[in-house]
N, C-alpha and C. Protein backbone atom coordinates (compact mmCIF):
# COMPACT_ATOMS: atom_id res chain seq x y z
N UNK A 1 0.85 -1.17 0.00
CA UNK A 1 0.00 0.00 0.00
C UNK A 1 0.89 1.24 0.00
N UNK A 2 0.25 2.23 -0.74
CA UNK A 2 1.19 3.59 -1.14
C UNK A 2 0.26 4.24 0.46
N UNK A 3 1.20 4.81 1.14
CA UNK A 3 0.78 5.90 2.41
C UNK A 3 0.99 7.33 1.66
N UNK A 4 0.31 8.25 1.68
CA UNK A 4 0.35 9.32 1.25
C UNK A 4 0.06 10.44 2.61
N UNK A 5 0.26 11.84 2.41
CA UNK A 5 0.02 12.78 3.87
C UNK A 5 -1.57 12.15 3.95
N UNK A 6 -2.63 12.39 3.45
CA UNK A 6 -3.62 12.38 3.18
C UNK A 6 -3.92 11.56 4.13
N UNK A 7 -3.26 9.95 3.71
CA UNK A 7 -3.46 8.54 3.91
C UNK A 7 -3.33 9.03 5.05
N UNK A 8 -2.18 8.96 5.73
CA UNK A 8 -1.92 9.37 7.38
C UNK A 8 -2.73 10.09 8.39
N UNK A 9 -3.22 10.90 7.67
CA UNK A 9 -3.98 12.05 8.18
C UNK A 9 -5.56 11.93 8.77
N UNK A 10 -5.97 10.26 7.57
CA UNK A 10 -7.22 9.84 7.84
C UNK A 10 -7.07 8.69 8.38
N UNK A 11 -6.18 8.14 8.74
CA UNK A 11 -5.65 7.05 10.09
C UNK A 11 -5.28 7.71 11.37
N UNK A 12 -4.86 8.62 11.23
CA UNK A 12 -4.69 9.18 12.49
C UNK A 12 -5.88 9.96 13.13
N UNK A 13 -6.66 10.65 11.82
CA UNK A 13 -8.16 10.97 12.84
C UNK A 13 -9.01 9.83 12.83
N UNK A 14 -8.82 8.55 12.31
CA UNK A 14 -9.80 7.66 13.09
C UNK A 14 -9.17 7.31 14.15
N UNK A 15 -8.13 7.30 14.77
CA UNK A 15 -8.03 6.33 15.74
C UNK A 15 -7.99 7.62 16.77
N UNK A 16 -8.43 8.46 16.58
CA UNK A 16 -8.61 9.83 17.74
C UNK A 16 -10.16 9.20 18.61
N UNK A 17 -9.69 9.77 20.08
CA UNK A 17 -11.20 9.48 20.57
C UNK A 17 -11.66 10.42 21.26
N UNK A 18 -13.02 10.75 21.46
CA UNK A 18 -13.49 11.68 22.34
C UNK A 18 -13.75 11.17 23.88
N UNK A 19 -12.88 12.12 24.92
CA UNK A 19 -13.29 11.81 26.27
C UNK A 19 -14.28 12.39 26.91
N UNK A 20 -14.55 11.60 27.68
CA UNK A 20 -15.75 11.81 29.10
C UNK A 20 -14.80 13.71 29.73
N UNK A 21 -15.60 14.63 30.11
CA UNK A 21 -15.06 15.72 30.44
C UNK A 21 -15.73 15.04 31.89
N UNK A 22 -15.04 15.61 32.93
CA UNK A 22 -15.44 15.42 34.44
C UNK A 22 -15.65 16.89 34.60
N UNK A 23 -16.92 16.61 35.70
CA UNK A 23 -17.33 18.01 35.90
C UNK A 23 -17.30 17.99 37.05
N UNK A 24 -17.60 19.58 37.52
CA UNK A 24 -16.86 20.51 39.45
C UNK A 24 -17.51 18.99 40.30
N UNK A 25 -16.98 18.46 40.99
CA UNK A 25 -17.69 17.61 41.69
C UNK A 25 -16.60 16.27 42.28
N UNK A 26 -15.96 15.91 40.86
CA UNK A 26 -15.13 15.26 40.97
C UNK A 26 -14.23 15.13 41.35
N UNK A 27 -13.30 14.35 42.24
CA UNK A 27 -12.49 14.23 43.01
C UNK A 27 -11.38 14.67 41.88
N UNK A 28 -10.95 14.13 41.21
CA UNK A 28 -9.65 13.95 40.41
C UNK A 28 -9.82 15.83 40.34
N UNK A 29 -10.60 16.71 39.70
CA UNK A 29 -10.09 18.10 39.46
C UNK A 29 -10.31 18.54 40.88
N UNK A 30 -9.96 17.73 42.19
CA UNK A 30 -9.28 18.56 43.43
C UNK A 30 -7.95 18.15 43.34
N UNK A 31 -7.41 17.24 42.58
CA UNK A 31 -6.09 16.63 42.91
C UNK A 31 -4.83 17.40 42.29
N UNK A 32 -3.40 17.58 42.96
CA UNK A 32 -2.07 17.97 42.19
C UNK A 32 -1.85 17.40 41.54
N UNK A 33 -1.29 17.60 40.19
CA UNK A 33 -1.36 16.25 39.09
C UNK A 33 -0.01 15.91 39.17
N UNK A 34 0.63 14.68 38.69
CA UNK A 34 1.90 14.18 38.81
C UNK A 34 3.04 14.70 37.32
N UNK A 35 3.98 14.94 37.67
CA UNK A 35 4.83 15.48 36.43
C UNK A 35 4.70 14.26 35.75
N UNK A 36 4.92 14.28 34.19
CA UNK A 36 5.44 13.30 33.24
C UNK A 36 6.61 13.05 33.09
N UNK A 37 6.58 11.61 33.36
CA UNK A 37 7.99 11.27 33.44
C UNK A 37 8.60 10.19 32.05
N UNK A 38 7.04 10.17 31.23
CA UNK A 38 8.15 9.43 30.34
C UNK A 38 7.21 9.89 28.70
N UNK A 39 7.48 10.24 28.08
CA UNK A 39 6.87 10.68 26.70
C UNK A 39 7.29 9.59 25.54
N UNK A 40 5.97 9.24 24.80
CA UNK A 40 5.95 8.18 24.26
C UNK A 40 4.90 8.15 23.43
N UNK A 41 4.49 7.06 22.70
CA UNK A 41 3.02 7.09 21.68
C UNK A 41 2.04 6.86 22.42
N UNK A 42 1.99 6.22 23.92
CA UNK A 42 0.20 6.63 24.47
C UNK A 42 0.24 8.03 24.96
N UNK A 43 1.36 8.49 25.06
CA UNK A 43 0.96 10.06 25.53
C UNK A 43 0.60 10.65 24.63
N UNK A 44 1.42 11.01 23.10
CA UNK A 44 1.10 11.28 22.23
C UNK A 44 -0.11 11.24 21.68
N UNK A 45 -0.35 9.70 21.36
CA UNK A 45 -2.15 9.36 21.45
C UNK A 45 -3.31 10.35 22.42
N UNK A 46 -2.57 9.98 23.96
CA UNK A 46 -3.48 10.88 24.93
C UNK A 46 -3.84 12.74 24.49
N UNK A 47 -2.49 13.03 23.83
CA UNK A 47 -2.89 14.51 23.69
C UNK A 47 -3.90 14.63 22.28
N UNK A 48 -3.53 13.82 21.47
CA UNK A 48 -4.47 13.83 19.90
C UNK A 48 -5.95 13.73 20.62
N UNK A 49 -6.10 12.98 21.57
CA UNK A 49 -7.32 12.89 22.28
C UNK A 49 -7.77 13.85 23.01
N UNK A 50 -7.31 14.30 23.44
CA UNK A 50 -7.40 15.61 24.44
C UNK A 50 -8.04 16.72 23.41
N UNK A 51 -6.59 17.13 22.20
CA UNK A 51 -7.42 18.54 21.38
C UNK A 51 -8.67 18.36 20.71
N UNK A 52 -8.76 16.61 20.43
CA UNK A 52 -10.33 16.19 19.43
C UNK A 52 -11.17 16.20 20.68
N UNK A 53 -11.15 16.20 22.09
CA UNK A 53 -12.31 16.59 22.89
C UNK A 53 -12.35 18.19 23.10
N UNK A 54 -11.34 19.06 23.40
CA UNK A 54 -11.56 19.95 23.22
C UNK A 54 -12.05 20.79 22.17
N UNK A 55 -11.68 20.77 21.37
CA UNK A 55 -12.33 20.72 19.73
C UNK A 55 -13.66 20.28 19.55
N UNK A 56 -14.50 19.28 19.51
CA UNK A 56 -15.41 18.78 19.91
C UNK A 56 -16.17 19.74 20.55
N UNK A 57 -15.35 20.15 21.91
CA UNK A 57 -16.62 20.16 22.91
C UNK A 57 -16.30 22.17 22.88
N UNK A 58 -15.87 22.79 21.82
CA UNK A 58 -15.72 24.55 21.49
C UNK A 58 -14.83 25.27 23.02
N UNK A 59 -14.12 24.32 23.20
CA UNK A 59 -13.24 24.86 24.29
C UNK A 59 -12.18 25.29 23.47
N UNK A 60 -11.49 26.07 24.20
CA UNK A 60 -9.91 26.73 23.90
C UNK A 60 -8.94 26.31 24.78
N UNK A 61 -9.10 25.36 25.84
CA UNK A 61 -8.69 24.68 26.43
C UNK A 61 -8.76 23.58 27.36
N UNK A 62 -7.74 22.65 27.66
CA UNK A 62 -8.19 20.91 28.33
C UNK A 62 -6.99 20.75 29.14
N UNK A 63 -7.34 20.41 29.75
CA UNK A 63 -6.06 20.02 31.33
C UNK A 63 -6.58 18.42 31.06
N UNK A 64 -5.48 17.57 31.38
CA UNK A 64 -5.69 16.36 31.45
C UNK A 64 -6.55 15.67 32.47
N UNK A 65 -6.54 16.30 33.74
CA UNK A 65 -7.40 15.79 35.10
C UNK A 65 -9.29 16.02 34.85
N UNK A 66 -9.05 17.32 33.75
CA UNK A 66 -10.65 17.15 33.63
C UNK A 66 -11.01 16.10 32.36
N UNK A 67 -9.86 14.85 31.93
CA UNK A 67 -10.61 13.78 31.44
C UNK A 67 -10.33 12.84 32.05
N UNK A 68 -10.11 12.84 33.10
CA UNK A 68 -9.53 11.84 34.00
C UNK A 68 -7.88 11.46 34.05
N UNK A 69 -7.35 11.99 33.93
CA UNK A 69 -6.01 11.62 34.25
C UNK A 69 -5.34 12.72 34.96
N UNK A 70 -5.06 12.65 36.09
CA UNK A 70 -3.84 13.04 36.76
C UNK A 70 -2.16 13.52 37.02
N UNK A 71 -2.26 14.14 35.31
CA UNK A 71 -0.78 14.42 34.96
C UNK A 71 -0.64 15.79 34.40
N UNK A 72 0.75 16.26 34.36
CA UNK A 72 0.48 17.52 34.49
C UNK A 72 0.76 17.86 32.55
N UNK A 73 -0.77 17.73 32.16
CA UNK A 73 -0.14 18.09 30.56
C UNK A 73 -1.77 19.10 30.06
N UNK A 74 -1.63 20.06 28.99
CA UNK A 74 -2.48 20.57 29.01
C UNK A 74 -3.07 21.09 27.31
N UNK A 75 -3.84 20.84 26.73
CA UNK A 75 -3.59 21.58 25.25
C UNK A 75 -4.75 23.18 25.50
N UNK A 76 -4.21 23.75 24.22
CA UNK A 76 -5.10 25.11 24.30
C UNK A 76 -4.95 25.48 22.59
N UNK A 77 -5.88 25.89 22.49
CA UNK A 77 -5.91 26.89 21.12
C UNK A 77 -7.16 28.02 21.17
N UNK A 78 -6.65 28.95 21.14
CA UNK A 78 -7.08 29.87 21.16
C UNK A 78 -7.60 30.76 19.62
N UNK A 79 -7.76 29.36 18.81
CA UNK A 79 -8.65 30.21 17.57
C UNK A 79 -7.78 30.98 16.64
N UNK A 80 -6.09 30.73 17.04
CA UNK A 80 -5.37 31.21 16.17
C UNK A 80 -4.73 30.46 15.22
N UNK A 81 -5.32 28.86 15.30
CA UNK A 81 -4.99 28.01 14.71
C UNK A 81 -3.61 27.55 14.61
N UNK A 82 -3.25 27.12 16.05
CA UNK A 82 -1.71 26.66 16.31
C UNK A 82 -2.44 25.74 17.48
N UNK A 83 -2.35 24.66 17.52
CA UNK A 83 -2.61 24.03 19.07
C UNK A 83 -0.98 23.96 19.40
N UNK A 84 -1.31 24.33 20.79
CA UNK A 84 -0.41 24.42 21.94
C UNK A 84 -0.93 23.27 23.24
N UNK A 85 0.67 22.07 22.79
CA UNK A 85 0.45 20.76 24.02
C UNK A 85 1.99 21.36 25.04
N UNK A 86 1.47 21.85 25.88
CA UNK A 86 2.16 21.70 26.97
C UNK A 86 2.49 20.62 27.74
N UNK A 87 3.47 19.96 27.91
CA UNK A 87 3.76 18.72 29.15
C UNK A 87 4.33 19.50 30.41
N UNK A 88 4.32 19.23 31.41
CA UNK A 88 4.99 19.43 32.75
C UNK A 88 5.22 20.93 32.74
N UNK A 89 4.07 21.73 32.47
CA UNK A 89 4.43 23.36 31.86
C UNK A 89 4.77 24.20 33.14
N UNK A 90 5.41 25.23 33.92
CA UNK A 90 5.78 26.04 34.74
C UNK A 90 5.54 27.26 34.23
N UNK A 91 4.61 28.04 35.44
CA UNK A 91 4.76 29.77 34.95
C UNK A 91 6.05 29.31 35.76
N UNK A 92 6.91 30.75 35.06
CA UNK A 92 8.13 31.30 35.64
C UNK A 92 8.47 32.39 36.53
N UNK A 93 7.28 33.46 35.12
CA UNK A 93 7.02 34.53 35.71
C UNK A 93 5.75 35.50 35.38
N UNK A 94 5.14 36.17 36.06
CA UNK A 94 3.63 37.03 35.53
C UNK A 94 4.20 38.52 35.52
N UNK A 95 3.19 38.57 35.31
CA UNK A 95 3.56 40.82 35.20
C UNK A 95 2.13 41.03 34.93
N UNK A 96 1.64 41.81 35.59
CA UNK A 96 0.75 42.80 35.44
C UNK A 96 -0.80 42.06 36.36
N UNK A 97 -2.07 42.67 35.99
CA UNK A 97 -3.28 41.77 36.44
C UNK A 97 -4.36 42.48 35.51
N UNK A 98 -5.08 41.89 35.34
CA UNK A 98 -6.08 42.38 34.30
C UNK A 98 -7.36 40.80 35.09
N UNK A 99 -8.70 41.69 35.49
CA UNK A 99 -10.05 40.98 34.97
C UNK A 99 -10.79 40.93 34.27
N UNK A 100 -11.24 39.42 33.95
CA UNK A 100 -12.16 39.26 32.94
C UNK A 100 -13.04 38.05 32.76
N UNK A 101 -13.81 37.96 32.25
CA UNK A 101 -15.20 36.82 32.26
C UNK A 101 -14.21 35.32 32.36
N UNK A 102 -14.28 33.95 32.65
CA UNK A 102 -14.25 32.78 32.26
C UNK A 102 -15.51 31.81 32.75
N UNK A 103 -15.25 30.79 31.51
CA UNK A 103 -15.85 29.99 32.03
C UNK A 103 -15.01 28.24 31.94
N UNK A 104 -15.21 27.12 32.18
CA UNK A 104 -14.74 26.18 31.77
C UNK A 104 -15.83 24.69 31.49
N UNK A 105 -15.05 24.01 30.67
CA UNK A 105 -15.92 23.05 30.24
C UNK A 105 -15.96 21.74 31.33
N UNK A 106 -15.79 22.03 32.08
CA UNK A 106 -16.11 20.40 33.96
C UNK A 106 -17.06 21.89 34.61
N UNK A 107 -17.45 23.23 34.52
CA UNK A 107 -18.54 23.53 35.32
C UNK A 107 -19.37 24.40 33.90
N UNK A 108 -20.39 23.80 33.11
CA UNK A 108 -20.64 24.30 32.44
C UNK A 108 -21.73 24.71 32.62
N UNK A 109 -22.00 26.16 31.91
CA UNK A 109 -23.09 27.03 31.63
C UNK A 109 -22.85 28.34 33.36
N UNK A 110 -21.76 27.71 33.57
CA UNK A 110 -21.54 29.01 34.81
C UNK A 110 -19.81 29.68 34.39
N UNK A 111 -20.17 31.37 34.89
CA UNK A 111 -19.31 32.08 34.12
C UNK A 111 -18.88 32.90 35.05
N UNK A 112 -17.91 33.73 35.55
CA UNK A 112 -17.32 34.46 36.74
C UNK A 112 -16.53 35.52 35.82
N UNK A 113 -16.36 36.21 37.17
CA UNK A 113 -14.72 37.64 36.90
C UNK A 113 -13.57 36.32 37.88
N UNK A 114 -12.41 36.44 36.61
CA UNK A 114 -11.41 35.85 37.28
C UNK A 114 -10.02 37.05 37.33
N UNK A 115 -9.34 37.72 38.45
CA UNK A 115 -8.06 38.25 38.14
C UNK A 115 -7.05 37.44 38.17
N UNK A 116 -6.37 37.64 36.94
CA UNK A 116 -5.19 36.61 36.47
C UNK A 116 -3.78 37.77 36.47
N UNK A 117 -2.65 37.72 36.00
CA UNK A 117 -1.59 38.26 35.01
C UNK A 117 -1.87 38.57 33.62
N UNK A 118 -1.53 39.54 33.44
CA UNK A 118 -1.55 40.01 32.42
C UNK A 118 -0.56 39.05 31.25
N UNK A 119 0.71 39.20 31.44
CA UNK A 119 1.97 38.88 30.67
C UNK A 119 1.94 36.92 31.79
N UNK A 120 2.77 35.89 30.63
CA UNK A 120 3.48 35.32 32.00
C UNK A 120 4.36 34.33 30.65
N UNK A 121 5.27 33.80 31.19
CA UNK A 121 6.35 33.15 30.57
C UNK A 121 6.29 32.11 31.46
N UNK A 122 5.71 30.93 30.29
CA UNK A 122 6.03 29.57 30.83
C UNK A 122 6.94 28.65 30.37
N UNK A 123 7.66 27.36 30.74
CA UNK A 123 8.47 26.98 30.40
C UNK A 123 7.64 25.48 29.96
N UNK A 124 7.64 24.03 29.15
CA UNK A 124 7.05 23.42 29.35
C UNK A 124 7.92 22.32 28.07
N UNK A 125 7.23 21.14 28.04
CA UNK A 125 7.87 20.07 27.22
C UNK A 125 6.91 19.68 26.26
N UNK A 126 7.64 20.19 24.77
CA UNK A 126 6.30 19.29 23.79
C UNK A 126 6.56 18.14 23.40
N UNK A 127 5.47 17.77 22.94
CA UNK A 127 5.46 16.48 22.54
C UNK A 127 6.13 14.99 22.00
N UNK A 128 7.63 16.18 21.49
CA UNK A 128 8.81 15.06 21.01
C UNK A 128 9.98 15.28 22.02
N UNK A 129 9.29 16.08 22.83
CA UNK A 129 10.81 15.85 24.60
C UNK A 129 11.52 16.84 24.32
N UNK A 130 11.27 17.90 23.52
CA UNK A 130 11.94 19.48 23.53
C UNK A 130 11.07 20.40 24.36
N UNK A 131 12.35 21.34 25.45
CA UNK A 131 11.95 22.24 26.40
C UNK A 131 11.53 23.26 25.56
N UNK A 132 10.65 24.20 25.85
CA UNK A 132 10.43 25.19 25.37
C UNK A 132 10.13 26.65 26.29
N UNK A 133 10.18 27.60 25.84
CA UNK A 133 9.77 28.99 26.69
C UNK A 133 8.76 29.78 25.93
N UNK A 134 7.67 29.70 26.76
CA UNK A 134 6.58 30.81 25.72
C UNK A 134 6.58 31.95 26.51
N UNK A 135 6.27 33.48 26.53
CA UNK A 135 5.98 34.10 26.51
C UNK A 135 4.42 34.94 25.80
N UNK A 136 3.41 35.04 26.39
CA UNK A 136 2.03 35.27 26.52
C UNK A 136 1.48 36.26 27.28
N UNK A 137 0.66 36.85 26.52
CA UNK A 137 -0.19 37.71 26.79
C UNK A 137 -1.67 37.84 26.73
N UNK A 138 -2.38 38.36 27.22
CA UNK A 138 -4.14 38.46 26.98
C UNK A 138 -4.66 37.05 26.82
N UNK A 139 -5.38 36.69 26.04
CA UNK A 139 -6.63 35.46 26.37
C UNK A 139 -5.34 34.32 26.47
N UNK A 140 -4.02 34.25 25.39
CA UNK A 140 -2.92 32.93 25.68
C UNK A 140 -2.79 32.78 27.29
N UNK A 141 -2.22 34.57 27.83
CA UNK A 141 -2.09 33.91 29.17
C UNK A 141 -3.04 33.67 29.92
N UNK A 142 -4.30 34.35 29.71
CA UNK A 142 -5.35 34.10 30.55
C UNK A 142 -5.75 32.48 30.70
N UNK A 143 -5.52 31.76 29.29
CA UNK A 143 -5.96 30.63 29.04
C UNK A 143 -5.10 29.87 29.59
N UNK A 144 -3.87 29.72 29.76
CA UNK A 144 -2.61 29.36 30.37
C UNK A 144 -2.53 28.90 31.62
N UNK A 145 -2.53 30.42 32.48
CA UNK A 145 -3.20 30.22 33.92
C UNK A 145 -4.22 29.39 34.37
N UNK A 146 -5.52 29.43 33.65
CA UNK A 146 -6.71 28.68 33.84
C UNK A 146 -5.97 26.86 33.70
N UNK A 147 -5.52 26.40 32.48
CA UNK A 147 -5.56 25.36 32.56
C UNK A 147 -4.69 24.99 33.89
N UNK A 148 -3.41 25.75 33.70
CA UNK A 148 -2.24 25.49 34.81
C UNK A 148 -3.18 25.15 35.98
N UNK A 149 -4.09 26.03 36.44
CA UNK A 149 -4.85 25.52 37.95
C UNK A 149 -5.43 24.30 37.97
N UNK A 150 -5.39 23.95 37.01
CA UNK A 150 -6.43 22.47 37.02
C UNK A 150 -5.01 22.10 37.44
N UNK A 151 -3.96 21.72 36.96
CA UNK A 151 -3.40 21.15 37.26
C UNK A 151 -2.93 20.83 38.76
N UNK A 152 -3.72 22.19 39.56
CA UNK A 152 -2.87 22.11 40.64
C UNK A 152 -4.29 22.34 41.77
N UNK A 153 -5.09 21.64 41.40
CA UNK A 153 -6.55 21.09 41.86
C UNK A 153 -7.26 22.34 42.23
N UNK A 154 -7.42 23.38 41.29
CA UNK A 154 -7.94 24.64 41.50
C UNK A 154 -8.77 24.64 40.26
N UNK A 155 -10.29 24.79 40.27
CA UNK A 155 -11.08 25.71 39.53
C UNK A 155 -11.30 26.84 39.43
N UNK A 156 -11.96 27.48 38.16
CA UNK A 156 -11.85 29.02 38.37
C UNK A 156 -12.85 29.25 39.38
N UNK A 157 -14.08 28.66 39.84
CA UNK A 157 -14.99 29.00 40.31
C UNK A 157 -14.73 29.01 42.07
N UNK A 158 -13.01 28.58 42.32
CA UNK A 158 -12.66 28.43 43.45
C UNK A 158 -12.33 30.21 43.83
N UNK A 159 -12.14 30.80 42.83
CA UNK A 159 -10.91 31.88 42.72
C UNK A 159 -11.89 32.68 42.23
N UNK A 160 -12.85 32.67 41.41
CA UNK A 160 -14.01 33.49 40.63
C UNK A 160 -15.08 34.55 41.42
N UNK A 161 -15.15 35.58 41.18
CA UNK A 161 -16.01 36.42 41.57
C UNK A 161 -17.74 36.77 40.57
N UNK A 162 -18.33 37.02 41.49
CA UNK A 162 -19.95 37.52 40.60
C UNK A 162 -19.71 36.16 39.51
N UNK A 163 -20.22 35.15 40.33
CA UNK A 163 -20.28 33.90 39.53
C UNK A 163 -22.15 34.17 38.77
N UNK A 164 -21.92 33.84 37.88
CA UNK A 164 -23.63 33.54 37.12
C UNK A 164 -23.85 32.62 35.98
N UNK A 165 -25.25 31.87 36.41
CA UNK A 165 -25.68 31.07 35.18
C UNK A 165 -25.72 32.04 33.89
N UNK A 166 -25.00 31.16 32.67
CA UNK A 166 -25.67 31.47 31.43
C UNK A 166 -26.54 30.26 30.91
N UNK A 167 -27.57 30.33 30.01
CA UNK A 167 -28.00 29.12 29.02
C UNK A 167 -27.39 29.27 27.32
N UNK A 168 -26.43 28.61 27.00
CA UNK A 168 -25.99 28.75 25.80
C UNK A 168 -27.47 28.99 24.57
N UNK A 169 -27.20 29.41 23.48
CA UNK A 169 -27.75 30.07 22.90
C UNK A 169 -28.46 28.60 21.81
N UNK A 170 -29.63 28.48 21.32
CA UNK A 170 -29.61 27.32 20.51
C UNK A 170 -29.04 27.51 19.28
């Protein structure tokens, strides 16, 4: 058989799966998640899974603990059409504070004021075991921060002010 990009491209989105999202309630998004200690093709697999649930489910971002796993890895895209897989990611450093609306997909249809950093530079490991340094601003870092807390058994709605129901729109 001739493999072509194409070919690859439609083997690799079938074997993508959509996860169960855990919602505010669940033990696992109170938990510190464990660093990754070894990068490989089920992780790899795990993150292809991760952005096709986030994707799926119109998020801009997925922490691994809100599909059940307990490790510290996180994807985000923010609609600029680059997904960003963070492994074992570290802020380093923040600058500034700015509030503004969030919501997340484990407490859905409820929305808060969260104050975050403005600026923050994280350090983190992608997917083929290269360190990297981002530097971020506005909704990247806002989005950044947010997932980072999952990681570290914090919701926004822990930290969130003038919390309120919305009903999404049909």
């Amino acid at each position: 058989m001739i493999f072509t990009s194409s070919t690859l491209l439609i083997e690799r989105t079938l074997v993508m799966a959509l996860l169960e999202i855990e919602k505010a309630g669940a033990p696992i998004l109170k938990q510190i998640c464990d660093p990754v200690k070894k990068i490989d093709g089920k992780l790899r697999s795990f993150l292809d899974d991760m952005a096709e649930t986030m994707y799926k489910s119109d998020g801009i971002g997925l922490a691994a603990p809100q599909v059940g796993r307990s490790i510290r890895v996180v994807v985000i895209d923010i609609r600029e059409g680059k997904l960003l897989e963070m492994i074992n990611p570290e802020i380093t450093s923040k600058e500034g504070a700015a509030v503004d609306s969030e919501g997340c997909l484990s407490v859905p249809g409820i929305f808060g004021e969260v104050e975050r950093s403005e600026k923050v530079t994280v350090d983190y490991t992608t997917r083929y075991g290269k360190r990297r340094k981002l530097e971020a601003d506005g909704l990247l870092a806002r989005c950044i921060q947010h997932e980072l807390d999952h990681l570290n058994g914090i919701l926004f709605i822990d930290v969130a002010k003038n919390l309120r129901q919305e009903t999404p729109e049909p």
